[in-house]
C-alpha atoms as a PDB file:
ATOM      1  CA  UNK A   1      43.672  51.914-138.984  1.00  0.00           C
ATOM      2  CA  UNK A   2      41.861  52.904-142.333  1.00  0.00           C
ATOM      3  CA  UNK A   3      42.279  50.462-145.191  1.00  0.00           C
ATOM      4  CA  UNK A   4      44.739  51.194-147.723  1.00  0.00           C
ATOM      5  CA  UNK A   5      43.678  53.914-150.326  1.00  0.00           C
ATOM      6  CA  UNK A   6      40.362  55.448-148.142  1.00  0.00           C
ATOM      7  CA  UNK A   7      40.461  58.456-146.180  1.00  0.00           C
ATOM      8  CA  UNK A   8      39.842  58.188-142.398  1.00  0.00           C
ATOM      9  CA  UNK A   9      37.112  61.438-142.726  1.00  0.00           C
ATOM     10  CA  UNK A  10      36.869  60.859-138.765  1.00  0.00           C
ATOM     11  CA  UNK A  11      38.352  63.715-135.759  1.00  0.00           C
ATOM     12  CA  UNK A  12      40.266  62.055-133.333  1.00  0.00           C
ATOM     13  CA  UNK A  13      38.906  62.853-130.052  1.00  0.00           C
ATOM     14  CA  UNK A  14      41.191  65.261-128.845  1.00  0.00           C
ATOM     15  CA  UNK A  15      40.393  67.117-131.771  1.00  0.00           C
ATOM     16  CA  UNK A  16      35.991  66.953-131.614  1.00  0.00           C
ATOM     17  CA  UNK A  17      34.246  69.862-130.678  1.00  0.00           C
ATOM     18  CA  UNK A  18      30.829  71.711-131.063  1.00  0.00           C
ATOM     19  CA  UNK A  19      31.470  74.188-133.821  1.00  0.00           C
ATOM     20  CA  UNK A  20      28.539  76.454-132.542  1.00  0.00           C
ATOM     21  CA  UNK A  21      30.263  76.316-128.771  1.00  0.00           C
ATOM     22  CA  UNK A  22      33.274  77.045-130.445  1.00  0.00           C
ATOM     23  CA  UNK A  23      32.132  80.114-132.333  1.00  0.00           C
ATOM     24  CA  UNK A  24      30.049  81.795-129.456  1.00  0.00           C
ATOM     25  CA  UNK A  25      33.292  81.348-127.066  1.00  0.00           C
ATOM     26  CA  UNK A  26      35.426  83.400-129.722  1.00  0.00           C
ATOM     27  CA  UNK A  27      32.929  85.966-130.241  1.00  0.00           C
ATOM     28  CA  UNK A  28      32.814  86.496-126.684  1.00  0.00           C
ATOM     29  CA  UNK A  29      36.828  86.277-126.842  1.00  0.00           C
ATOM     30  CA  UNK A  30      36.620  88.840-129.415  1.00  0.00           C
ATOM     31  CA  UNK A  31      34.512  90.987-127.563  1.00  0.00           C
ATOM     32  CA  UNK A  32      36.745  90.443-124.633  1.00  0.00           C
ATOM     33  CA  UNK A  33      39.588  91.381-126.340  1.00  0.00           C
ATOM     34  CA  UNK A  34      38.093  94.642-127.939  1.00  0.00           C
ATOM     35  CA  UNK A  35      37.407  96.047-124.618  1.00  0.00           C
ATOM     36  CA  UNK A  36      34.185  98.261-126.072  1.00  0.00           C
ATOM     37  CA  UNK A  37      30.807  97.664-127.025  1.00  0.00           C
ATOM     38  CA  UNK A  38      31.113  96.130-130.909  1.00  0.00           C
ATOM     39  CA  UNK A  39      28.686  96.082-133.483  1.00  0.00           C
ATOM     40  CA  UNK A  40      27.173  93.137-135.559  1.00  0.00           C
ATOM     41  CA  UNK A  41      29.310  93.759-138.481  1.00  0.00           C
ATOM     42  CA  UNK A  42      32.382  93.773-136.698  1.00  0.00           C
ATOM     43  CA  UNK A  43      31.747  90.509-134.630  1.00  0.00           C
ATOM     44  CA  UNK A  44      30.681  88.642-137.361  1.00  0.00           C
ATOM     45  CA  UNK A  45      34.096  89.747-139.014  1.00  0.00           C
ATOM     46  CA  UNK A  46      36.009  89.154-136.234  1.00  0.00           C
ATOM     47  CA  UNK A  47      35.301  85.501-136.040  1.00  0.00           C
ATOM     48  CA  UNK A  48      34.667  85.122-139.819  1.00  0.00           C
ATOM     49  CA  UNK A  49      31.271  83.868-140.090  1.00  0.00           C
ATOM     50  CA  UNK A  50      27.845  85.102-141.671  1.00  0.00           C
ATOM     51  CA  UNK A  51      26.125  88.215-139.560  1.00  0.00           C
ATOM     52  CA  UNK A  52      22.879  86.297-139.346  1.00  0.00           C
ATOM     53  CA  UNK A  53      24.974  83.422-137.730  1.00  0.00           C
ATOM     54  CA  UNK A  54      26.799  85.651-135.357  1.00  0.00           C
ATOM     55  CA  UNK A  55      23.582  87.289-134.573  1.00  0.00           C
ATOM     56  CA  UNK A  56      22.033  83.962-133.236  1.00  0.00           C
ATOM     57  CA  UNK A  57      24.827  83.286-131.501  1.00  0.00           C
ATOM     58  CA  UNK A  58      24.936  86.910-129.715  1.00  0.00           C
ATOM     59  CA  UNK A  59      20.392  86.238-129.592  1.00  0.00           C
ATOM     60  CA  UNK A  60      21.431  83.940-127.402  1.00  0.00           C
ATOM     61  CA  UNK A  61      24.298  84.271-125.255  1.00  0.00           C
ATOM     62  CA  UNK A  62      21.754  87.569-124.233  1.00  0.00           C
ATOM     63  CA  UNK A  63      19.368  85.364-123.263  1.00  0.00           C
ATOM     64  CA  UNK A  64      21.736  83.557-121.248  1.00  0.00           C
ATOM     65  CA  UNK A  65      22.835  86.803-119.870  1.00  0.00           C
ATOM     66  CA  UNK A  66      25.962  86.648-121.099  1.00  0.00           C
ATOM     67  CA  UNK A  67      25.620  89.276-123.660  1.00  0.00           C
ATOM     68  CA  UNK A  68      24.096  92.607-123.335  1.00  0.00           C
ATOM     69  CA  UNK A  69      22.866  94.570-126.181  1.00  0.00           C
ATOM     70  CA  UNK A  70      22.730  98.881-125.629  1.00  0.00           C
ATOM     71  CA  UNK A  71      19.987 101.059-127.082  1.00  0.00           C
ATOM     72  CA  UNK A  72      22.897 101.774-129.866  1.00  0.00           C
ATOM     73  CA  UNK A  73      22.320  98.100-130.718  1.00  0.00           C
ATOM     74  CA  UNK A  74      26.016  97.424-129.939  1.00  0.00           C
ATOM     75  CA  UNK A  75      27.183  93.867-127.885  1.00  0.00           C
ATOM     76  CA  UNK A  76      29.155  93.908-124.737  1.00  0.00           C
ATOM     77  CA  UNK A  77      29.741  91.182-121.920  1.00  0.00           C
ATOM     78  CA  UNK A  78      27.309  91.355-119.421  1.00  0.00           C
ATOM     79  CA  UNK A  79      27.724  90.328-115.632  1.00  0.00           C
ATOM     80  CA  UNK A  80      26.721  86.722-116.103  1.00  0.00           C
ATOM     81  CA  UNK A  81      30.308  86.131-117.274  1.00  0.00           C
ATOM     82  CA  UNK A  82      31.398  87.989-114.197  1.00  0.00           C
ATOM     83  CA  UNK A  83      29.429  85.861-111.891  1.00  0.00           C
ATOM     84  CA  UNK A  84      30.877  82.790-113.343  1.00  0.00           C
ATOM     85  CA  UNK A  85      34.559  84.248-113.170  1.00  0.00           C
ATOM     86  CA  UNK A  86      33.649  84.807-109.797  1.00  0.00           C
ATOM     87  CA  UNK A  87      32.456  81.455-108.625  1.00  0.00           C
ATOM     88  CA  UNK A  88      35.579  79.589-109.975  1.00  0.00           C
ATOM     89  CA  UNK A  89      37.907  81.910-108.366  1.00  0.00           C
ATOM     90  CA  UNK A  90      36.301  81.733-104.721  1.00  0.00           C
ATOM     91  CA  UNK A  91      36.118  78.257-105.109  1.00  0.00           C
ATOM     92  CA  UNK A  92      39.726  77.593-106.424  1.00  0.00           C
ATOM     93  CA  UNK A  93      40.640  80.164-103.721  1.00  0.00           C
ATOM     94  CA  UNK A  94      38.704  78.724-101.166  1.00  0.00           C
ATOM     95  CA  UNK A  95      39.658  74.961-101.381  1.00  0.00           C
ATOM     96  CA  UNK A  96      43.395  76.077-101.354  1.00  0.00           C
ATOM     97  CA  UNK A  97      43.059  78.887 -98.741  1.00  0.00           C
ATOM     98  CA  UNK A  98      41.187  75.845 -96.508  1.00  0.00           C
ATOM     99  CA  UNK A  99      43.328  72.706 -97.075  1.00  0.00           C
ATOM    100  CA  UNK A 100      45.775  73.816 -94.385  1.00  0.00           C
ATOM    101  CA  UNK A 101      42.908  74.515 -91.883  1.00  0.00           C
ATOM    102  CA  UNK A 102      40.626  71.636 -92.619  1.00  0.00           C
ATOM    103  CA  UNK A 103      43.755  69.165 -91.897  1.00  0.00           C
ATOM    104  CA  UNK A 104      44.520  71.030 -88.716  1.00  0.00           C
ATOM    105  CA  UNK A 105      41.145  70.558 -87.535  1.00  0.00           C
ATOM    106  CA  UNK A 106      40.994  67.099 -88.307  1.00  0.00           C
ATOM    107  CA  UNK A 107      43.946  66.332 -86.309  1.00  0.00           C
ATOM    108  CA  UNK A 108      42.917  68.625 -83.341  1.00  0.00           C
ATOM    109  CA  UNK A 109      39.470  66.703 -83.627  1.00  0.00           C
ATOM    110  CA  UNK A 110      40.341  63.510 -84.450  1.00  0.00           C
ATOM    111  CA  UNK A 111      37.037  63.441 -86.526  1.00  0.00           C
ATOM    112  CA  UNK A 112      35.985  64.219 -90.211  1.00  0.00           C
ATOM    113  CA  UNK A 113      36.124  68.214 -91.124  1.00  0.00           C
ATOM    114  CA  UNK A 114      34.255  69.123 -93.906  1.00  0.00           C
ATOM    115  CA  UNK A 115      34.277  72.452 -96.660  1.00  0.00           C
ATOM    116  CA  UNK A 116      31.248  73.200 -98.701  1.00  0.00           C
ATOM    117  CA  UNK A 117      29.507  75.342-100.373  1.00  0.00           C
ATOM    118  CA  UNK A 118      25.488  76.167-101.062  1.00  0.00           C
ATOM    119  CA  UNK A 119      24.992  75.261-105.335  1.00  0.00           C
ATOM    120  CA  UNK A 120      22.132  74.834-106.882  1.00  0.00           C
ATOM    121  CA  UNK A 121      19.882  74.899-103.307  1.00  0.00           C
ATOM    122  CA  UNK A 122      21.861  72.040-102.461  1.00  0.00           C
ATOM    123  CA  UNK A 123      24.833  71.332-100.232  1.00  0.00           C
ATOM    124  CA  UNK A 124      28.050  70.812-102.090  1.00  0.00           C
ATOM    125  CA  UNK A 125      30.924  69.089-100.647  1.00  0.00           C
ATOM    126  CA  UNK A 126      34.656  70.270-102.304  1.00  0.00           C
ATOM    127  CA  UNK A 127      37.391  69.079 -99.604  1.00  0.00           C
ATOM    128  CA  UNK A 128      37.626  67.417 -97.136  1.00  0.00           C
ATOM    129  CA  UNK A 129      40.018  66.907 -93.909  1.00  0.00           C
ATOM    130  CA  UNK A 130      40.017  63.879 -92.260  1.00  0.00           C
ATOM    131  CA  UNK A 131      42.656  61.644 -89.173  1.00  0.00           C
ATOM    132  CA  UNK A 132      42.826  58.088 -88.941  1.00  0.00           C
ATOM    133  CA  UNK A 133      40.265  58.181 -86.170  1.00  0.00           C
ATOM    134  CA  UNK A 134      37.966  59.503 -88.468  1.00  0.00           C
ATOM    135  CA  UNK A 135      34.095  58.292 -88.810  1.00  0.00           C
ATOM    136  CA  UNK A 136      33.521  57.229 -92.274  1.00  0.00           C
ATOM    137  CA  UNK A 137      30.201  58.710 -93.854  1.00  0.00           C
ATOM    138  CA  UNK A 138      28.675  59.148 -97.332  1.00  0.00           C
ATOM    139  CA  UNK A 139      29.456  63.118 -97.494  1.00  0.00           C
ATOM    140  CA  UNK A 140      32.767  62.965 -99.717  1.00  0.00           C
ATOM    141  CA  UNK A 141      34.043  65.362-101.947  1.00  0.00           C
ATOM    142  CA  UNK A 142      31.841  66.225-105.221  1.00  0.00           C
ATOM    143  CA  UNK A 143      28.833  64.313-103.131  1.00  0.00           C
ATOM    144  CA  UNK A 144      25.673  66.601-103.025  1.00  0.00           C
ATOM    145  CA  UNK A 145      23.079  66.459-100.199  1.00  0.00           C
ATOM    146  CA  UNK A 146      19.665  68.394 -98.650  1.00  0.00           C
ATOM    147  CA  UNK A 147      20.247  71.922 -97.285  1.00  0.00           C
ATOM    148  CA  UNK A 148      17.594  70.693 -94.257  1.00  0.00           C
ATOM    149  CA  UNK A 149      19.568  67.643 -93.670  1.00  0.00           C
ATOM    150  CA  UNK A 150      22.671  68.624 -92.313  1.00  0.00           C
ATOM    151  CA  UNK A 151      24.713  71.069 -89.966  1.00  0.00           C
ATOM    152  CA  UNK A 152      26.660  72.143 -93.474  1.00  0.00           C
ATOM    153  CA  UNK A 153      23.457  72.753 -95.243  1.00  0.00           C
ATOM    154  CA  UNK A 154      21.660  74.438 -92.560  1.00  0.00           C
ATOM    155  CA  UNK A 155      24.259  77.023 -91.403  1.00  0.00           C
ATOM    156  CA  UNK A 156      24.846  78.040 -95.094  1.00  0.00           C
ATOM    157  CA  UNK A 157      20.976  78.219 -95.362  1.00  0.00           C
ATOM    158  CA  UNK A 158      20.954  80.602 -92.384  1.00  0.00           C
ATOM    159  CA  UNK A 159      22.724  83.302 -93.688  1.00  0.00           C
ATOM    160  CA  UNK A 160      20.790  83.512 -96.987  1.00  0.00           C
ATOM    161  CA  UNK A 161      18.543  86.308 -97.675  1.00  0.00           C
ATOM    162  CA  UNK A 162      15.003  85.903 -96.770  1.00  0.00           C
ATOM    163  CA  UNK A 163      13.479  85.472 -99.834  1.00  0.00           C
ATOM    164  CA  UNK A 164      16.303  82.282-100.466  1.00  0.00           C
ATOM    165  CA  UNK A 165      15.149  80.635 -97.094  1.00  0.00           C
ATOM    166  CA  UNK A 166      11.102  81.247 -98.128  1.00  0.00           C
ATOM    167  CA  UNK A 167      11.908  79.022-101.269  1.00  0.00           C
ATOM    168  CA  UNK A 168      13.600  76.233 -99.200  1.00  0.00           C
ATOM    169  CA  UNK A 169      11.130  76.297 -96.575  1.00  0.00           C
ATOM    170  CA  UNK A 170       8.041  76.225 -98.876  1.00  0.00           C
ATOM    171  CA  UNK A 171       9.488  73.108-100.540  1.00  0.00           C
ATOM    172  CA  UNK A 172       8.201  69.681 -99.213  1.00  0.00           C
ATOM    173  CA  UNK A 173      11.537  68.863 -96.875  1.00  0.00           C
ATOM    174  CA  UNK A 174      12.655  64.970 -97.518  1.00  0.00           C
ATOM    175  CA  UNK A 175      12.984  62.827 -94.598  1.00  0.00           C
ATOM    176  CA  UNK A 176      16.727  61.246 -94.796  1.00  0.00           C
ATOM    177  CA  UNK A 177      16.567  59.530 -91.308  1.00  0.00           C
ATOM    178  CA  UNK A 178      13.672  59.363 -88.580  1.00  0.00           C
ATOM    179  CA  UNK A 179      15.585  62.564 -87.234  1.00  0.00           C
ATOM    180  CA  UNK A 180      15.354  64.726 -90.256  1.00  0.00           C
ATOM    181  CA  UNK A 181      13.512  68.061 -89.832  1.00  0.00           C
ATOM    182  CA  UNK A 182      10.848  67.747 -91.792  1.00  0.00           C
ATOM    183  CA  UNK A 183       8.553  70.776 -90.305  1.00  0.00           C
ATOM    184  CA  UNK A 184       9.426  74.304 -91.965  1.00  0.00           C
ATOM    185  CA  UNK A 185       8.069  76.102 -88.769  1.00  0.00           C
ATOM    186  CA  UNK A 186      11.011  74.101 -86.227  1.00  0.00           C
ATOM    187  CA  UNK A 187      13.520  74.301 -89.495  1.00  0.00           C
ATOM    188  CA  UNK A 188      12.549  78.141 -89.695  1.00  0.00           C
ATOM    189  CA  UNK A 189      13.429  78.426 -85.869  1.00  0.00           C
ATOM    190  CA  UNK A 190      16.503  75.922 -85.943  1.00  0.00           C
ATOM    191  CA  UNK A 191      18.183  78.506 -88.613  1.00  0.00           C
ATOM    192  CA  UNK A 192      17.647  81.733 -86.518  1.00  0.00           C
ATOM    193  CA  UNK A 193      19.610  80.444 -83.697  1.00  0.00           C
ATOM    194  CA  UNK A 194      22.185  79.029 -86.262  1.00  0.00           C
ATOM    195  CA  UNK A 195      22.435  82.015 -86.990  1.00  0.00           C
ATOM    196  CA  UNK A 196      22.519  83.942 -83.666  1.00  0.00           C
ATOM    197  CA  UNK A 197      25.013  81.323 -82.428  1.00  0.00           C
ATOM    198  CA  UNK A 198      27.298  81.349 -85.324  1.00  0.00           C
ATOM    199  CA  UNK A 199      26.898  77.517 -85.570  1.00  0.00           C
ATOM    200  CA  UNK A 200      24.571  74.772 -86.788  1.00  0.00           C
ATOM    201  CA  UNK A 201      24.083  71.255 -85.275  1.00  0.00           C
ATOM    202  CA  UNK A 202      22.958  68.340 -87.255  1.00  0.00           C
ATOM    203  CA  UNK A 203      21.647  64.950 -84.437  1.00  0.00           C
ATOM    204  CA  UNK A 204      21.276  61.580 -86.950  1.00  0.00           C
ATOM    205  CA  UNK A 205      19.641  63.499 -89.694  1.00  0.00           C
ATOM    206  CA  UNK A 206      21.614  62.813 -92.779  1.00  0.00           C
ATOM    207  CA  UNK A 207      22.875  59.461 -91.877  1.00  0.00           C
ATOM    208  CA  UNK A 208      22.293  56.940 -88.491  1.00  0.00           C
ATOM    209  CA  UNK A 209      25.181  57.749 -86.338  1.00  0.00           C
ATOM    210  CA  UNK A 210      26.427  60.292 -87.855  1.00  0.00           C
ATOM    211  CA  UNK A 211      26.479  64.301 -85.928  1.00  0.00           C
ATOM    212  CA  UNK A 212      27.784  67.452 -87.103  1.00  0.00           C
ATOM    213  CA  UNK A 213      28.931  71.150 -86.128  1.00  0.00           C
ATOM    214  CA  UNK A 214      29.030  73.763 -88.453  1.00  0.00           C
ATOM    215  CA  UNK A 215      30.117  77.462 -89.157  1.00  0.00           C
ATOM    216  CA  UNK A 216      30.009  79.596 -91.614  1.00  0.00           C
ATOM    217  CA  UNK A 217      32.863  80.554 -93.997  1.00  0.00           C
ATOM    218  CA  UNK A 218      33.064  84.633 -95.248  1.00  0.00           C
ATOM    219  CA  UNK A 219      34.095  86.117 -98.274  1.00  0.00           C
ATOM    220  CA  UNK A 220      34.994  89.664 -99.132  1.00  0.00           C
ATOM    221  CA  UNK A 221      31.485  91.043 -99.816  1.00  0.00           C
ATOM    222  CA  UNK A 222      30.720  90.141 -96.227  1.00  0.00           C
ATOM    223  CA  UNK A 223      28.532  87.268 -97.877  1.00  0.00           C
ATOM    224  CA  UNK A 224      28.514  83.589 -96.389  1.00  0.00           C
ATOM    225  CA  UNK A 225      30.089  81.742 -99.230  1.00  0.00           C
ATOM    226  CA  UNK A 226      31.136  77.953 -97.714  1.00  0.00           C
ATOM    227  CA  UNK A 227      31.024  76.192 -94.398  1.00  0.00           C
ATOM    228  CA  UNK A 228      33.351  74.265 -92.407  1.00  0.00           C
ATOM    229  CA  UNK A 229      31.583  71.326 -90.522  1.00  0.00           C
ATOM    230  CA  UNK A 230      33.177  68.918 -87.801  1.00  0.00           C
ATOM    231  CA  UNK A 231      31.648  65.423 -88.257  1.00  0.00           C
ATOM    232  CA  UNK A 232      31.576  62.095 -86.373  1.00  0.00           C
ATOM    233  CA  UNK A 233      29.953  59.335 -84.594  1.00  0.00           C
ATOM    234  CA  UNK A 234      27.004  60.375 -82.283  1.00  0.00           C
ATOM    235  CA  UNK A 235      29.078  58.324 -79.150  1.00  0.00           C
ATOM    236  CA  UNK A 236      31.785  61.255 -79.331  1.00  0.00           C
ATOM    237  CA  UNK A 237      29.572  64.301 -81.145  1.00  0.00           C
ATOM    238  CA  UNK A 238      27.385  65.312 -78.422  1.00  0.00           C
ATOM    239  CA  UNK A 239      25.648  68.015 -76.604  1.00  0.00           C
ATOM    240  CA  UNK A 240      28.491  68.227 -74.095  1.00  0.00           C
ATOM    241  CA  UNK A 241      31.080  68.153 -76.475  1.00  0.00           C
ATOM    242  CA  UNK A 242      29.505  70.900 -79.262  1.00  0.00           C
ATOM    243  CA  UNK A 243      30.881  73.991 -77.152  1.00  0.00           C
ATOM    244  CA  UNK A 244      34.504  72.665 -78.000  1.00  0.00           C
ATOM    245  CA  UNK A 245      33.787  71.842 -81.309  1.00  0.00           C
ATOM    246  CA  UNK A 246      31.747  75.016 -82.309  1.00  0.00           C
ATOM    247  CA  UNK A 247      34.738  76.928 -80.870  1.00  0.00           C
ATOM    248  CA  UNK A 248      37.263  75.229 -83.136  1.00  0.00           C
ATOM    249  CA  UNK A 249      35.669  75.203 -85.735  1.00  0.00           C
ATOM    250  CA  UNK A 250      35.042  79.151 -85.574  1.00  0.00           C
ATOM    251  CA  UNK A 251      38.356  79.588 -85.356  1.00  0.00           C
ATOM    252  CA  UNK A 252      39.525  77.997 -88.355  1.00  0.00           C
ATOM    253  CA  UNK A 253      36.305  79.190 -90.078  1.00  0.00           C
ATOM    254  CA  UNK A 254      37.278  83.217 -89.164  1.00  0.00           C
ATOM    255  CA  UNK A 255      40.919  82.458 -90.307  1.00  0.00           C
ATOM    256  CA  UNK A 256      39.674  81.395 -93.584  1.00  0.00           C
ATOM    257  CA  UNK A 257      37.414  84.344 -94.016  1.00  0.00           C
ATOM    258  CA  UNK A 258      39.959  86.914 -93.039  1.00  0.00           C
ATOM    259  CA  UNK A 259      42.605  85.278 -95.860  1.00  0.00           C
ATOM    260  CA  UNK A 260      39.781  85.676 -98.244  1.00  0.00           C
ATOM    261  CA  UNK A 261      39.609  89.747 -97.650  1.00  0.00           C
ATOM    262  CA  UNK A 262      36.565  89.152 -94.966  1.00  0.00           C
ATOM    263  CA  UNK A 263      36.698  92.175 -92.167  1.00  0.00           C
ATOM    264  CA  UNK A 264      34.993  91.234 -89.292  1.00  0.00           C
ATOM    265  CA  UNK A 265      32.672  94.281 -88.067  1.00  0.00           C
ATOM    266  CA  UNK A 266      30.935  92.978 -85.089  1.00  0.00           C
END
């Protein structure tokens, strides 16, 4: 509580922000809402502030490709927006479109089923389905691991476009366990039949124990853009028993894709 007779000069928390954050998102907003390319002038007005200020701010929202400025030196959004639109609506999408599926094969399985997607040339877990029965391992939701390391990782890696695939293999590939594929060449050759066979297997080389089946998840564009893995204790997750689980795991994986507008062509 301020003392009697002083002012308390101090935002409350709720009420804090970064004035230049602030001022870029409504110019954007304003351009947004104009629905045409807008000149300097008329942004700056638009959001009341200076025209060298709202200059900087469009400088570098361009930069960011956010902004995109015509030969008639007029603003409009640019497709980095877009992209970002587009990644929270297939994930939002995706997570609820998958709940259902990822429970169903959890029960069926009686082992841990997990949803990611590739971010950031990493493996990103967002859901997870799990039974009772189910091994317990680090990969939770939010958790991030190695695209090498797992069957999640490495199906998702497989359907990348070449150039994607050169980058990961010319990296120096971390050992997680004493089974992690650490050689580009048998990583290189693990990922073609991943991606001939429509599945990816991971023995022991994330964690000690733990083994994995994965498939790949489509979107609209015909793109991979998650993966549904089937994980559990190396006693139960075996050669014998990937057929099964590769088969299950399609199946939820192609009813997933076809809710999110994929049409299968082969």
């Amino acid at each position: 509580m301020p003392r009697s007779g002083t002012a308390d000069t101090a935002d409350p928390p709720a009420k804090r922000v970064v004035q230049s954050v602030s001022r870029a998102a409504n110019l954007m907003k304003a351009m947004a809402n104009k629905g045409r390319p807008m000149g300097l002038s008329d942004l700056a007005a638009a959001i009341g502030i200076s025209k060298p200020a709202t200059y900087h701010l469009l400088r570098t929202l361009e930069m960011e490709g956010f902004v995109a400025k015509g030969p008639d030196a007029l603003y409009q959004l640019d497709w980095g927006l877009y992209e970002l639109g587009s990644a929270v609506i297939r994930s939002v999408s995706l997570t609820q479109i998958a709940r259902g599926h990822l429970d169903r094969l959890a029960d069926e399985t009686g082992e841990a089923v997990l949803l990611s997607i590739l971010d950031d040339r990493s493996v990103l877990y967002l859901d997870r389905g799990q039974s009772a029965e189910s091994f317990v391992m680090v990969a939770n939701v939010g958790r991030r691991s190695p695209l090498h390391t797992n069957a999640s990782g490495k199906v998702l890696l497989a359907f990348q476009p070449p150039d994607v695939v050169a980058a990961v293999l010319s990296r120096p590939l971390e050992a997680k366990t004493p089974s992690t594929v650490c050689n580009p060449q048998v990583l290189a050759e693990q990922l073609a039949r991943a991606q001939a066979d429509g599945y990816a297997t991971c023995w022991q080389e994330q964690e000690i124990g733990l083994c994995s089946v994965a498939c790949p998840i489509f979107d609209y564009t015909g793109g991979i853009c998650a993966a549904i893995a089937i994980a559990g204790p190396a006693e139960r997750i075996d050669e014998a028993a990937v057929p099964a689980l590769a088969a299950a795991a399609r199946r939820e994986a192609l009813a997933i894709s076809q809710k999110l507008g994929w049409a299968d062509t082969h």
